[in-house]
C-alpha atoms as a PDB file:
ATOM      1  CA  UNK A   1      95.225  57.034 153.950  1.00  0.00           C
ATOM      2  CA  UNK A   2      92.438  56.255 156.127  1.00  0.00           C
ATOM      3  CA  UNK A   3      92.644  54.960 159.828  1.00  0.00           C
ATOM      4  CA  UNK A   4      90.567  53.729 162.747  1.00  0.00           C
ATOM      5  CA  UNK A   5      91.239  54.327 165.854  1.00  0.00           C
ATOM      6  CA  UNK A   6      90.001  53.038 169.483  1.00  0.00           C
ATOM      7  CA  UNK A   7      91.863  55.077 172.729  1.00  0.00           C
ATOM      8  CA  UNK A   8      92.057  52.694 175.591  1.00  0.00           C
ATOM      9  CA  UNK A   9      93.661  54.076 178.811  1.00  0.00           C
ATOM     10  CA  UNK A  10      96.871  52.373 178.276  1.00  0.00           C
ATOM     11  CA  UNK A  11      97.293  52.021 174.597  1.00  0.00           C
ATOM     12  CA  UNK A  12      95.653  52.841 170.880  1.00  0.00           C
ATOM     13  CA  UNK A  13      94.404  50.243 168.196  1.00  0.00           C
ATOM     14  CA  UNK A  14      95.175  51.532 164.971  1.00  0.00           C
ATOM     15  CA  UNK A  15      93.906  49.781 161.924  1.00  0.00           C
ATOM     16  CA  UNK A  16      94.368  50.931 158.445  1.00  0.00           C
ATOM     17  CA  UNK A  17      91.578  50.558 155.961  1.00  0.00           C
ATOM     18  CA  UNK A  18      93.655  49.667 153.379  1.00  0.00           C
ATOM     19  CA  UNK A  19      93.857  46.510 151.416  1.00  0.00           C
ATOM     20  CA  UNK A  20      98.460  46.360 151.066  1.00  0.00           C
ATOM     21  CA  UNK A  21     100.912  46.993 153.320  1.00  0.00           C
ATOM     22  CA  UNK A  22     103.368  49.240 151.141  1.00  0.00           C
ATOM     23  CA  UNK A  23     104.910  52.411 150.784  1.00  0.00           C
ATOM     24  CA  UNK A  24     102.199  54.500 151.577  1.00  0.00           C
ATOM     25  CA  UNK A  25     100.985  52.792 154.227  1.00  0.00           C
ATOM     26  CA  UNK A  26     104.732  52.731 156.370  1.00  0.00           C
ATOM     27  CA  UNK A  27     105.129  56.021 155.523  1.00  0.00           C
ATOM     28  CA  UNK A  28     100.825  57.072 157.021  1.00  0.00           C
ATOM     29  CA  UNK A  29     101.297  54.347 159.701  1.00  0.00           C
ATOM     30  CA  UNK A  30     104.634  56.256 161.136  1.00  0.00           C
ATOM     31  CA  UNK A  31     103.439  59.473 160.977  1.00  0.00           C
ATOM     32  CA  UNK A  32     100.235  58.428 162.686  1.00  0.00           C
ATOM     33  CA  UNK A  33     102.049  56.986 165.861  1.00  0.00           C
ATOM     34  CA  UNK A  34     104.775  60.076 165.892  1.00  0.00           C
ATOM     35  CA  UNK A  35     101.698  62.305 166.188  1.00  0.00           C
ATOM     36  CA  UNK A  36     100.424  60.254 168.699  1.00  0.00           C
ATOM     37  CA  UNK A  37     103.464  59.825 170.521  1.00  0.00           C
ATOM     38  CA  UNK A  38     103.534  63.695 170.756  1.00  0.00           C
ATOM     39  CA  UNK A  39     100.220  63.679 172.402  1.00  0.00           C
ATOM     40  CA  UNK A  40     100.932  61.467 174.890  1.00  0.00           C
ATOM     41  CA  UNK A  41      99.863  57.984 173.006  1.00  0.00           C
ATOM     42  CA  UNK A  42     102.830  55.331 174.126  1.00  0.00           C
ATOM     43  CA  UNK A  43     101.603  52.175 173.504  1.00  0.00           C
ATOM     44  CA  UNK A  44     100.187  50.734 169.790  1.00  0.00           C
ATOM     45  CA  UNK A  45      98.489  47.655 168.661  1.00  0.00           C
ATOM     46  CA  UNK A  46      98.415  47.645 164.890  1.00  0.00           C
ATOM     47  CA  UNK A  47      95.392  45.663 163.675  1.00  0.00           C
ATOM     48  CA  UNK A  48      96.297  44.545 159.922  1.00  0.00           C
ATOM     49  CA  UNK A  49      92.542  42.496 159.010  1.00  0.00           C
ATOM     50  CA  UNK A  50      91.937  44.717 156.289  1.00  0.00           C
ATOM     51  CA  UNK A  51      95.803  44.146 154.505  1.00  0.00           C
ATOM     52  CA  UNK A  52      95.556  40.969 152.383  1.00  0.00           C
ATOM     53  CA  UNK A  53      99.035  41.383 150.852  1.00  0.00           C
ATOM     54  CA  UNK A  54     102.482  43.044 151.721  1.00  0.00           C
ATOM     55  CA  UNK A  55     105.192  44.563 149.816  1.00  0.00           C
ATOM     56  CA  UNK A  56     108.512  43.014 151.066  1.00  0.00           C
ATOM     57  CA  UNK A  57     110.731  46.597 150.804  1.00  0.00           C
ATOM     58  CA  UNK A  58     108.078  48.299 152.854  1.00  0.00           C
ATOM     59  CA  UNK A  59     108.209  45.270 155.824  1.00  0.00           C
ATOM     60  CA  UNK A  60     111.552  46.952 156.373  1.00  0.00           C
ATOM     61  CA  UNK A  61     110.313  50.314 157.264  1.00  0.00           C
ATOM     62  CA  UNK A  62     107.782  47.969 159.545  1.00  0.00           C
ATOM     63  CA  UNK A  63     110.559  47.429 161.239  1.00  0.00           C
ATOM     64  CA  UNK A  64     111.941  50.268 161.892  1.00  0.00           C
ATOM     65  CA  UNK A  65     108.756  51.874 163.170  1.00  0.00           C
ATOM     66  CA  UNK A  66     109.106  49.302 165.478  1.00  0.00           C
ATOM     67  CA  UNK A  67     112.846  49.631 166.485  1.00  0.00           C
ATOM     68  CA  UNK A  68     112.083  53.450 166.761  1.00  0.00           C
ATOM     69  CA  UNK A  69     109.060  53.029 169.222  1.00  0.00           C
ATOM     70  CA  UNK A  70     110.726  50.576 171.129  1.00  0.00           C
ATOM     71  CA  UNK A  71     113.894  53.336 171.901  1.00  0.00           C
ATOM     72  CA  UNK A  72     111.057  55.629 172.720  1.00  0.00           C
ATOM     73  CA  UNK A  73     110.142  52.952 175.873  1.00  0.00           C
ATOM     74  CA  UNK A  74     106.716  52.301 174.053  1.00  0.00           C
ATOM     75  CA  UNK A  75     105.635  48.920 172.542  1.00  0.00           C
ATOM     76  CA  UNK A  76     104.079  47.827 169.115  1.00  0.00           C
ATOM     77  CA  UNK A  77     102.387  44.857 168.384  1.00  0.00           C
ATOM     78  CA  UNK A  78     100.651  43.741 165.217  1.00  0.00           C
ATOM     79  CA  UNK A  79      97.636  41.265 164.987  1.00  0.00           C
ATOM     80  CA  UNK A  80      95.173  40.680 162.999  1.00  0.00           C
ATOM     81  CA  UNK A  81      97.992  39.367 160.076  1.00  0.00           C
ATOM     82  CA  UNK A  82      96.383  37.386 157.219  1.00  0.00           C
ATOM     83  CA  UNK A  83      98.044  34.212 156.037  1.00  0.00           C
ATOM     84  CA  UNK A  84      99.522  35.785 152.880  1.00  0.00           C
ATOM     85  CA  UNK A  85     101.356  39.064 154.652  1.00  0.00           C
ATOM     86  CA  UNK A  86     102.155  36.207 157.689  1.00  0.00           C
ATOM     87  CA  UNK A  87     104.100  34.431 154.940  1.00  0.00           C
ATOM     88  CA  UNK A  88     105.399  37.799 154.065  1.00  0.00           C
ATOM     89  CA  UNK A  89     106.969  38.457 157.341  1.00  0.00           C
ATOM     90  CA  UNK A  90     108.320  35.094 157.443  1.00  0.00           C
ATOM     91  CA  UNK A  91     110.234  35.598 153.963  1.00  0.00           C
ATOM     92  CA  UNK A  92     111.741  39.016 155.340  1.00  0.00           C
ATOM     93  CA  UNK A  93     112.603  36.864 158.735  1.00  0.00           C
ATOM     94  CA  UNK A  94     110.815  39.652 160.280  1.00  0.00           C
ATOM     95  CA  UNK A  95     108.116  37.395 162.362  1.00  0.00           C
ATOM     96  CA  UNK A  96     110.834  36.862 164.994  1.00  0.00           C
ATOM     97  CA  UNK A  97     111.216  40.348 165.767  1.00  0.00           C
ATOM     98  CA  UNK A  98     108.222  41.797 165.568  1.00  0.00           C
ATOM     99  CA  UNK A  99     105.376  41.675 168.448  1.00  0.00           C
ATOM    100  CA  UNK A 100     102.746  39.893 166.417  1.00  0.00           C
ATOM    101  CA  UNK A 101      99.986  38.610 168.321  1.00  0.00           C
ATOM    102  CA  UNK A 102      97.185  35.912 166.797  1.00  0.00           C
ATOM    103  CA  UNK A 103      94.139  37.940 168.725  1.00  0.00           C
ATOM    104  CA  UNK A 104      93.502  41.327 170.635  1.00  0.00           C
ATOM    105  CA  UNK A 105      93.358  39.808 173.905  1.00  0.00           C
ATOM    106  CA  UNK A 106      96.970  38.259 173.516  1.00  0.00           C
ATOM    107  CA  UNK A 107      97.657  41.722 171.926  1.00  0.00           C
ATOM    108  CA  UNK A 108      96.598  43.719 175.138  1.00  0.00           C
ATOM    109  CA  UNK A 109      98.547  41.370 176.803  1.00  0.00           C
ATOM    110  CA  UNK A 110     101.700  41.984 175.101  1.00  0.00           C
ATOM    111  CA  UNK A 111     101.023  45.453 176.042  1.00  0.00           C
ATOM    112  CA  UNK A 112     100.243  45.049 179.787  1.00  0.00           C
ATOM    113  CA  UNK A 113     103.398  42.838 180.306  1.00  0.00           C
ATOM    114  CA  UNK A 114     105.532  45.202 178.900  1.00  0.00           C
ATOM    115  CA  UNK A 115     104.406  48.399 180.761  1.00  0.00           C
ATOM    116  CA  UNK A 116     104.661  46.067 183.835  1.00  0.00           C
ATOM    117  CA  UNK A 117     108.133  45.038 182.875  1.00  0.00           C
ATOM    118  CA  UNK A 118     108.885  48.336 182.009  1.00  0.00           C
ATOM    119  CA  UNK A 119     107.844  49.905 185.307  1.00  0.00           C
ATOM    120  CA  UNK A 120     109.725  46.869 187.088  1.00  0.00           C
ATOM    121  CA  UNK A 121     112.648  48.268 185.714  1.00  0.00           C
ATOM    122  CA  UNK A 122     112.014  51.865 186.287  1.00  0.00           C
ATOM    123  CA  UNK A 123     111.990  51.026 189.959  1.00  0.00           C
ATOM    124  CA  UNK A 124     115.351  49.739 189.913  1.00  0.00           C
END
């Protein structure tokens, strides 16, 4: 399974180059963030240009990489979604869960608002 990466100071863009969001992929995608969760990585935006089709089974392990970072006070959001996997999430009702952002900057700022919002309630 291949990735790319790009580190910015307050979260990771991960994009798989692969063409299906499946089996393989939840299973790569997962371990990728617990690995980077270990080394201090908290916050992930999952670019999915390159996946042109999903596999409805595996949107459920989707989202529970998502319920799992969000226990773990980090945040996930996916953008980049083609029409096809969009209509994919919508069949597995899973487009009201998930963070999905249209672009990178409303991506980031998914992100920023929820570190804020986070340390808002640290304070408390």
């Amino acid at each position: 399974m291949q990735f790319k990466y790009d580190t910015k100071p307050t979260y990771t863009v991960i994009t798989p180059v692969y063409d299906s969001i499946d089996a393989n992929l939840t299973v790569n995608l997962t371990q990728e963030i617990s690995n980077m969760t270990i080394k201090g990585s908290k916050n992930f935006i999952i670019d999915l240009q390159h996946c042109l089709t999903a596999d409805i089974k595996s949107l459920n392990e989707i989202l529970l990489l998502h319920e799992k970072t969000y226990e773990s006070d980090s945040s996930l959001v996916f953008m980049g979604i083609t029409d096809e996997v969009g209509q994919s999430f919508k069949k597995a009702d899973e487009d009201r869960v998930l963070n999905i952002a249209p672009t990178m900057d409303e991506a980031v700022d998914i992100i920023s608002m929820e570190i804020l919002e986070r340390d808002i309630l640290n304070e408390e």
